[in-house]
Protein backbone atom coordinates (compact mmCIF):
# COMPACT_ATOMS: atom_id res chain seq x y z
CA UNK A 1 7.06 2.87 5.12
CA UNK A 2 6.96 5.54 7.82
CA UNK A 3 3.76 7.35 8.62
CA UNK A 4 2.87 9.98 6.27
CA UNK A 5 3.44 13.53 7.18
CA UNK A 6 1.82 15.60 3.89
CA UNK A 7 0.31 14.52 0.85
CA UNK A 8 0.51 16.18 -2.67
CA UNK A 9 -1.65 16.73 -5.71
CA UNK A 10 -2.08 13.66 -8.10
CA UNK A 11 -1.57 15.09 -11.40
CA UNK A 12 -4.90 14.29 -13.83
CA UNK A 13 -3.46 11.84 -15.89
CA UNK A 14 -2.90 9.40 -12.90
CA UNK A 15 -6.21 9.72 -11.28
CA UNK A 16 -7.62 6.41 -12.73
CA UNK A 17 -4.37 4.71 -11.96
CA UNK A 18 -3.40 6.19 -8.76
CA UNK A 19 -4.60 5.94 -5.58
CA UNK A 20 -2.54 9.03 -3.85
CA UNK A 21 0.89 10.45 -2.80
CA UNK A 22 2.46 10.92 0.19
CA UNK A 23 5.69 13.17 1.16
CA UNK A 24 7.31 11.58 3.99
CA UNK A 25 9.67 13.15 6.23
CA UNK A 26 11.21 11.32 9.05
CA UNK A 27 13.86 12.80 11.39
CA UNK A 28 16.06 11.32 14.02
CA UNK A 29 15.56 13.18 18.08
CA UNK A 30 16.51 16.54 18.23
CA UNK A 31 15.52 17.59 14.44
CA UNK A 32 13.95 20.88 14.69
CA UNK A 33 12.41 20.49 10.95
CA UNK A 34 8.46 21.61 11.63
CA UNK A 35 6.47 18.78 10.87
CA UNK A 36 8.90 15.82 11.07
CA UNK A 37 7.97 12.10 12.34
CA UNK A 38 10.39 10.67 14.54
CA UNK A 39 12.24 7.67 13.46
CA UNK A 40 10.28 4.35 15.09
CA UNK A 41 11.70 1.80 16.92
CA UNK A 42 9.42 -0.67 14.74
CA UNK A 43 8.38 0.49 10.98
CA UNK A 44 5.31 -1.21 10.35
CA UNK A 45 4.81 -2.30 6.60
CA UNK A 46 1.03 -3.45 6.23
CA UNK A 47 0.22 -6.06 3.26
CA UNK A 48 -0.76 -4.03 0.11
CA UNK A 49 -2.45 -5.48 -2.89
CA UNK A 50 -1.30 -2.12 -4.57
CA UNK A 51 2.24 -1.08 -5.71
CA UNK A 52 3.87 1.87 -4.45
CA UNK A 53 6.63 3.68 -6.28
CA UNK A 54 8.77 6.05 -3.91
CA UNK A 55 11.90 8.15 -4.96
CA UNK A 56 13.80 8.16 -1.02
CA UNK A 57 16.17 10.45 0.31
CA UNK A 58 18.99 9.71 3.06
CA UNK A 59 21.63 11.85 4.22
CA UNK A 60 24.64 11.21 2.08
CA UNK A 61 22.66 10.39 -0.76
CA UNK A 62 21.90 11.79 -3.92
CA UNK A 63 18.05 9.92 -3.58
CA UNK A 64 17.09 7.08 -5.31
CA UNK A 65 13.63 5.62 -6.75
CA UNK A 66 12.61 2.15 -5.68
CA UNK A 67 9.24 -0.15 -6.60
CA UNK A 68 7.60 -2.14 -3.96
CA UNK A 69 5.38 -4.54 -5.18
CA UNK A 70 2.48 -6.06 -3.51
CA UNK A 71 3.01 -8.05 0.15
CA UNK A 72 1.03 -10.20 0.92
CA UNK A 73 2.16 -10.47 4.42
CA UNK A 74 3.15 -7.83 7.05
CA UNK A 75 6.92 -7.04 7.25
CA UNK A 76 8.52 -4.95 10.49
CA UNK A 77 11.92 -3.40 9.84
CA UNK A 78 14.06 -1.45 12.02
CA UNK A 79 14.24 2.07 12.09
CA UNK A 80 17.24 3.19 12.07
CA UNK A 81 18.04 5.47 9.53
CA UNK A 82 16.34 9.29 8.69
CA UNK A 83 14.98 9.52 5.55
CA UNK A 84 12.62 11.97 3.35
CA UNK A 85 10.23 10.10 0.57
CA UNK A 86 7.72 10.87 -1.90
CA UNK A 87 5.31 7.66 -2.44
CA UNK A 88 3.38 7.51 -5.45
CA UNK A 89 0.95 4.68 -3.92
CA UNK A 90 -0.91 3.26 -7.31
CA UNK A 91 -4.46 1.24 -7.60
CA UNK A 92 -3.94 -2.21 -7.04
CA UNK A 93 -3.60 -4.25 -10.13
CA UNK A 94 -1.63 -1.23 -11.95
CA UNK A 95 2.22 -1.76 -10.81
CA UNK A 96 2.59 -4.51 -13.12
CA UNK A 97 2.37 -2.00 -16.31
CA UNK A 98 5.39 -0.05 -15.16
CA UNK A 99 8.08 -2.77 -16.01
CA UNK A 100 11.27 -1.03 -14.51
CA UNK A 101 11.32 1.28 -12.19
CA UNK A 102 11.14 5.51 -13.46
CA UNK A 103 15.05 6.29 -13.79
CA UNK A 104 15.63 8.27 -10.53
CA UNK A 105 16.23 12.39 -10.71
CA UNK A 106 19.27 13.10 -8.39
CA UNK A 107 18.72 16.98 -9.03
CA UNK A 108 15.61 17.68 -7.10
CA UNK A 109 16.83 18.46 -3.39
CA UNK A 110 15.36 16.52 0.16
CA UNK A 111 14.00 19.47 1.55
CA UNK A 112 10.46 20.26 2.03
CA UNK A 113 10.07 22.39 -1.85
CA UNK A 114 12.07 20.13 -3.42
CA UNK A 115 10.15 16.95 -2.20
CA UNK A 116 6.85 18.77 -3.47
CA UNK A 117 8.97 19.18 -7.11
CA UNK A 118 9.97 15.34 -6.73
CA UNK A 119 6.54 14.56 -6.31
CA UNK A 120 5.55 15.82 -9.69
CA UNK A 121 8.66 14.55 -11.27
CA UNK A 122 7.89 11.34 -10.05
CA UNK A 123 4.51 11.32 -11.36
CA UNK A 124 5.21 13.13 -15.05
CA UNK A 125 7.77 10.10 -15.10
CA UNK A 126 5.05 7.14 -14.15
CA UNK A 127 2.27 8.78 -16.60
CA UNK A 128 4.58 8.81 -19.19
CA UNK A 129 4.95 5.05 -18.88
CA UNK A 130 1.95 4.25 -18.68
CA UNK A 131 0.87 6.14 -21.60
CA UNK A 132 2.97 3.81 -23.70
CA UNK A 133 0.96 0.50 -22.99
CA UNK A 134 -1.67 -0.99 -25.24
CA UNK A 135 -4.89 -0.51 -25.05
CA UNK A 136 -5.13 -4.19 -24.55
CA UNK A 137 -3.26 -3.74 -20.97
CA UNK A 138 -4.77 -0.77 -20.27
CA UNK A 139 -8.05 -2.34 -20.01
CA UNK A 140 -6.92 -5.85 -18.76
CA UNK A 141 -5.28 -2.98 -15.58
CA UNK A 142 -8.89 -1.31 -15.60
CA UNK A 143 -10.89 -4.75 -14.94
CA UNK A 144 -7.69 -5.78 -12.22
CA UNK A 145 -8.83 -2.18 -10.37
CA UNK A 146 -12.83 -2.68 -10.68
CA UNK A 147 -12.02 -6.22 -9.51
CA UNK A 148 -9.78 -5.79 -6.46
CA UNK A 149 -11.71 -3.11 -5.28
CA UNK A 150 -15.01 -5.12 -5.02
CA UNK A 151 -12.94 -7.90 -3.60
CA UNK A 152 -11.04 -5.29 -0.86
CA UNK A 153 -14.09 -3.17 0.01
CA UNK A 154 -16.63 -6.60 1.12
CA UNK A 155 -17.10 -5.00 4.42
CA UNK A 156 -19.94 -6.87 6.74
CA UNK A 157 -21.59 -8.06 4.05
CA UNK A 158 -19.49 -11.28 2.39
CA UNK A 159 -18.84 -11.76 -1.22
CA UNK A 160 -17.61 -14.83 -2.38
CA UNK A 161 -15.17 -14.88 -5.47
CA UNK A 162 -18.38 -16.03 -7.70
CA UNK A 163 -20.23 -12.90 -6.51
CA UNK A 164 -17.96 -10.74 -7.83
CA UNK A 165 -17.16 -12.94 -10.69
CA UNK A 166 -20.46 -12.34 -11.97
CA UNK A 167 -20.75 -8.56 -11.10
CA UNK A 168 -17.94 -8.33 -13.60
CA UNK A 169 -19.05 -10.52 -16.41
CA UNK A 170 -16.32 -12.68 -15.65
CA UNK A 171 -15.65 -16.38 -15.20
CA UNK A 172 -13.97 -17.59 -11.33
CA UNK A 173 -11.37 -18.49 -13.60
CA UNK A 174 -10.93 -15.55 -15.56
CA UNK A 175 -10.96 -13.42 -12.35
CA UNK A 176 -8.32 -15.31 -10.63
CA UNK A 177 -6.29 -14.84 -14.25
CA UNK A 178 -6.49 -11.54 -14.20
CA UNK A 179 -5.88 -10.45 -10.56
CA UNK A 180 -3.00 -12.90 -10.23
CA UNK A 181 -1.35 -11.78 -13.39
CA UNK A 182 -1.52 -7.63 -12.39
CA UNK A 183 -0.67 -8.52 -8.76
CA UNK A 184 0.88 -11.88 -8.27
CA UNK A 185 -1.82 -12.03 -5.21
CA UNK A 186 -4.71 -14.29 -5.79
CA UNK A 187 -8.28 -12.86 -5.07
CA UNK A 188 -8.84 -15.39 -1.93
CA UNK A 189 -5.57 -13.25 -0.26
CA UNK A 190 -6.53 -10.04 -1.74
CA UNK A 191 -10.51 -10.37 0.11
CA UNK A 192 -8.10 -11.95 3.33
CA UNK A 193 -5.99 -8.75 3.36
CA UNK A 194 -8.83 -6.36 2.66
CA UNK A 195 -10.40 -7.51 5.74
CA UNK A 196 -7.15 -7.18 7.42
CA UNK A 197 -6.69 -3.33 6.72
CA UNK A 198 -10.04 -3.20 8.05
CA UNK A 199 -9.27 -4.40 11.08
CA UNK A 200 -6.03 -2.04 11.22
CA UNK A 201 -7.96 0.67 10.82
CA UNK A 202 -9.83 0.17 13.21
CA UNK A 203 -6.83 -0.54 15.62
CA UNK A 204 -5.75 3.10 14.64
CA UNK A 205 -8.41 4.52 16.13
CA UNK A 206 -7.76 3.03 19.87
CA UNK A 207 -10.00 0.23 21.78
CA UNK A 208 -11.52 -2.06 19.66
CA UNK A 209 -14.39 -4.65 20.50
CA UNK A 210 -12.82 -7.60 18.40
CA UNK A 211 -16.85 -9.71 18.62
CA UNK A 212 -18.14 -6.49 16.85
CA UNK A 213 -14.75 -5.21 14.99
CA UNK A 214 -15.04 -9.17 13.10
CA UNK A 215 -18.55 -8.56 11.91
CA UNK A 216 -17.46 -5.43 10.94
CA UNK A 217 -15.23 -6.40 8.84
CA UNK A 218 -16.56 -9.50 6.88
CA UNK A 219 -15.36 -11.99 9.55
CA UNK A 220 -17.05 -14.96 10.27
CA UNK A 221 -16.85 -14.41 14.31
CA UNK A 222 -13.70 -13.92 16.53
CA UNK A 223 -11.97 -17.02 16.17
CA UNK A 224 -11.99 -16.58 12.57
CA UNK A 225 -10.50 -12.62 12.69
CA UNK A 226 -8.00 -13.78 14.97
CA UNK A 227 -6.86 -16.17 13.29
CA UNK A 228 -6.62 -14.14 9.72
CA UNK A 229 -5.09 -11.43 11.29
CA UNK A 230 -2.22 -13.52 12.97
CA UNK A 231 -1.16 -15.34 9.93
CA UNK A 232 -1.01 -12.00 8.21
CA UNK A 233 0.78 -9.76 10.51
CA UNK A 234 2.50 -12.46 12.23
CA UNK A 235 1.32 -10.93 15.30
CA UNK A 236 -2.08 -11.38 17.39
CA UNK A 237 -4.49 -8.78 16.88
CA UNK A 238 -4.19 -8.06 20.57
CA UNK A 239 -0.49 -7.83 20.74
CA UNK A 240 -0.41 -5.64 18.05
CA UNK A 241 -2.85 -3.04 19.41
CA UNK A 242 -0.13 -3.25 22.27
CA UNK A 243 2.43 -2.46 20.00
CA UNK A 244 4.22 -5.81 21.28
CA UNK A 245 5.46 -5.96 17.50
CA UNK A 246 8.29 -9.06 15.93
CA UNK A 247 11.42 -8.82 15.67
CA UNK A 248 11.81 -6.28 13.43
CA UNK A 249 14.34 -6.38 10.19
CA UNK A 250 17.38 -4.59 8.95
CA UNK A 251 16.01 -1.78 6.64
């Protein structure tokens, strides 16, 4: 997704579940809307252990909502088109309670209000899902959060899977269950791309020391960031601080 431009309230009945949303406005050269992003070359799509649920907006459209489930891989797609979003970006290990995707609301209009109105729409429409589930996946989606957030958040000090197996008072096997079942990720990937959003973070801020940015982030050494980083974001760490970025997709 493009880079965010505003954010909006989460209503209180999504604050266990959700992580945040984003209203996203992207305009092509020349837009004099206050505010607006300008369309990238390159739209960067990090992996995400977490589902995101986004009603979009593109001129001659009436909008439309869309899921997009958990990557566990980087993917670059061209942009090429303007848009305005509202991203409902929910905890990992939640998505998989929604089923399908919130029936979209053509009536609420792409400008700046009326993405602030979608926002809640889109929200009142996910709670309300969510508040028809069992208590039985309720709390199986509870134990997913508490365990993909000890598995993301590592930083320089390593866990292994047993580590946080046991924080939980959970089997290995039960924890791979239960985060491969509300993700489709196992928790091996989920601690690999943790690290990895790290490490983009990092990026974000400008020149990086990649010896000190690896111990940083839960790396073994160098070698061993480098290497993570590549396979996820098909890129080299270096090339993509350079912004020397794949080929990028059709959106």
């Amino acid at each position: 997704m493009p880079d965010r431009v505003g954010r909006s309230s989460l209503v209180p009945e999504l604050r266990d579940w959700a992580a945040g949303v984003d209203i996203m406005i992207m305009e092509r050269p020349g837009s004099s809307l206050p505010g607006a992003e300008r369309v990238p070359r390159v739209q960067v799509h990090p992996p995400e252990v977490g589902t995101s649920v986004v009603w979009v907006w593109q001129p001659g459209t009436d909008g439309r909502t869309v899921v997009l489930p958990p990557r566990g891989q980087a993917e670059y797609a061209a942009g090429k088109a303007a848009l305005r979003a509202v991203r409902l970006r929910l905890r990992p290990g939640v998505g998989v309670l929604l089923g399908e995707p919130p029936s979209d609301e053509p009536s609420h209009t792409a400008a700046a209000g009326g993405l602030v109105d979608a926002a809640a729409a889109l929200q009142s429409r996910v709670a309300e899902r969510l508040a028809r589930r069992s208590f039985r996946d309720l709390t199986r989606a509870r134990t997913a959060v508490q365990a993909i957030a000890a598995l993301e958040s590592a930083g320089p000090r390593r866990q292994s899977i047993a580590d946080v197996a046991d924080r939980l008072a959970l089997s290995r096997r039960q924890l791979h269950r239960i985060v491969v079942q509300q993700t489709g990720i196992g928790p091996k990937q989920v601690a690999r791309i943790g690290r990895v959003r790290r490490v983009l973070a990092a990026v974000g801020r400008g020149r990086v020391d990649w010896g000190d940015q690896a111990l940083q982030a839960g790396y073994y050494d160098q070698s061993h960031l480098i290497s993570d980083f590549t396979a996820i974001m098909k890129v080299t760490p270096q090339a993509y601080l350079e912004r020397r970025l794949p080929t990028p997709t059709s959106c």
